[in-house]
C-alpha atoms as a PDB file:
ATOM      1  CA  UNK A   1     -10.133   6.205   3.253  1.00  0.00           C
ATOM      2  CA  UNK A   2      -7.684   4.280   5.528  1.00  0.00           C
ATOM      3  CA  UNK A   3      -5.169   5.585   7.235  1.00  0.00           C
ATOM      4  CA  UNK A   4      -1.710   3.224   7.199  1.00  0.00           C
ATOM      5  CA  UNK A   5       1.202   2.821   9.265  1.00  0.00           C
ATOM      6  CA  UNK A   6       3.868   1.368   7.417  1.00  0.00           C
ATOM      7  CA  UNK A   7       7.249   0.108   8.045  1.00  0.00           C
ATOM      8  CA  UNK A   8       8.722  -0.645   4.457  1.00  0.00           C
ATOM      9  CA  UNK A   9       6.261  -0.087   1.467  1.00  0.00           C
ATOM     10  CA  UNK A  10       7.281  -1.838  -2.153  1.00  0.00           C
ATOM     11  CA  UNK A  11       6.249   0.406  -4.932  1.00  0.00           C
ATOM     12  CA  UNK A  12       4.408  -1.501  -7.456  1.00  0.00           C
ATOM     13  CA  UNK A  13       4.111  -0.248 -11.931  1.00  0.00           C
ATOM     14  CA  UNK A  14       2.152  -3.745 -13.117  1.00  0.00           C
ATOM     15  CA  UNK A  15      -1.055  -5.052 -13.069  1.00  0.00           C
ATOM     16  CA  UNK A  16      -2.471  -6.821  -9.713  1.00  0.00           C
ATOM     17  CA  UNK A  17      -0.967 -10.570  -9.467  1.00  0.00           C
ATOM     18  CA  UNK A  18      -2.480 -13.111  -7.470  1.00  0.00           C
ATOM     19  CA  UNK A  19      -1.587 -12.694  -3.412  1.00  0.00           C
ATOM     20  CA  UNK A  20      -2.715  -9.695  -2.709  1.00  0.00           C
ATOM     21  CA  UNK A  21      -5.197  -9.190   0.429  1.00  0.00           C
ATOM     22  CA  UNK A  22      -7.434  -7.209  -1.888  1.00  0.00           C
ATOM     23  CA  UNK A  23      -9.213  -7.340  -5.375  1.00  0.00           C
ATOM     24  CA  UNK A  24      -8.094  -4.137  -6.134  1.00  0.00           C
ATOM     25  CA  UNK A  25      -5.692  -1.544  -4.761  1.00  0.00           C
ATOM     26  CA  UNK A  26      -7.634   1.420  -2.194  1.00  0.00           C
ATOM     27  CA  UNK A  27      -6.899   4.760  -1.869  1.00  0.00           C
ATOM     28  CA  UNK A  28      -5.781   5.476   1.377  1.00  0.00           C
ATOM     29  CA  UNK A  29      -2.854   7.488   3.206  1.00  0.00           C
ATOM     30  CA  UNK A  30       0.102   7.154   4.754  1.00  0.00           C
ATOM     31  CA  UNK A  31       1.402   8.481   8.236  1.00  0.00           C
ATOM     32  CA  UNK A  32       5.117   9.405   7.921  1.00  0.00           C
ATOM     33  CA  UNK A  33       7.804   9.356  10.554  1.00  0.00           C
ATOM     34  CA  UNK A  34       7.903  13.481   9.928  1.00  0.00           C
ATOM     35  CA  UNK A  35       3.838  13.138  10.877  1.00  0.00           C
ATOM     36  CA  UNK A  36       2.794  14.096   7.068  1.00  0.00           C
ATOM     37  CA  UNK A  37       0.895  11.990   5.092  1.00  0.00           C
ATOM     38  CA  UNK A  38       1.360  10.664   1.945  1.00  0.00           C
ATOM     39  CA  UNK A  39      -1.531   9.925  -0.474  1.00  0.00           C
ATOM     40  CA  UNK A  40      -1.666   6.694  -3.007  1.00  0.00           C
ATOM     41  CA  UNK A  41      -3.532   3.753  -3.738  1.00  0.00           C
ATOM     42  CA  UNK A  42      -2.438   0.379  -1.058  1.00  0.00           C
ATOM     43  CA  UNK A  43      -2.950  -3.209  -1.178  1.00  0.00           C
ATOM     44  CA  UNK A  44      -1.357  -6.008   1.327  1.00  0.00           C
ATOM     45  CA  UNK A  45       0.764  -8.447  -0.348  1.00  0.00           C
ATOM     46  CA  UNK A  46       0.474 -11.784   1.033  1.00  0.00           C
ATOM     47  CA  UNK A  47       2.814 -13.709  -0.137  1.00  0.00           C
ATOM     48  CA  UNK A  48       5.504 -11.305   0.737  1.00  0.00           C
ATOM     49  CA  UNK A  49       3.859  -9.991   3.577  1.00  0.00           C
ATOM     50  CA  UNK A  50       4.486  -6.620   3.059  1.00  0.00           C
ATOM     51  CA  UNK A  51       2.272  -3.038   1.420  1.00  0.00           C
ATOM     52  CA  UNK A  52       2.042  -2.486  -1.957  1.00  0.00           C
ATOM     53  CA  UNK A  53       1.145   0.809  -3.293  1.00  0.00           C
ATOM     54  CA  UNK A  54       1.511   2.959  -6.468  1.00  0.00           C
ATOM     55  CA  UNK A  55       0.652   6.598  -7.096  1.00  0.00           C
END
């Protein structure tokens, strides 16, 4: 499980396009500002440079 730092996340409902890091998106966690976490399933976005995730 990874553990991500993230500064704006993009919340993503469709099936994986082309441009993203991975093949598929990984369950991992989030460290909040409030230091909780927040579960989901990530994936780096190339082209936009920016995390993806869904719940």
């Amino acid at each position: 499980m990874a553990i991500l730092a993230l500064g704006s996340i993009t919340l993503i409902n469709a099936q994986q396009p082309a441009g993203y890091f991975f093949k598929e998106f990984t369950p991992g966690k989030v460290l909040l500002k409030n230091k909780q976490f927040a579960k989901g399933k990530f994936n780096y976005d190339c082209i936009n440079k920016e995390m993806a995730f869904f719940e």
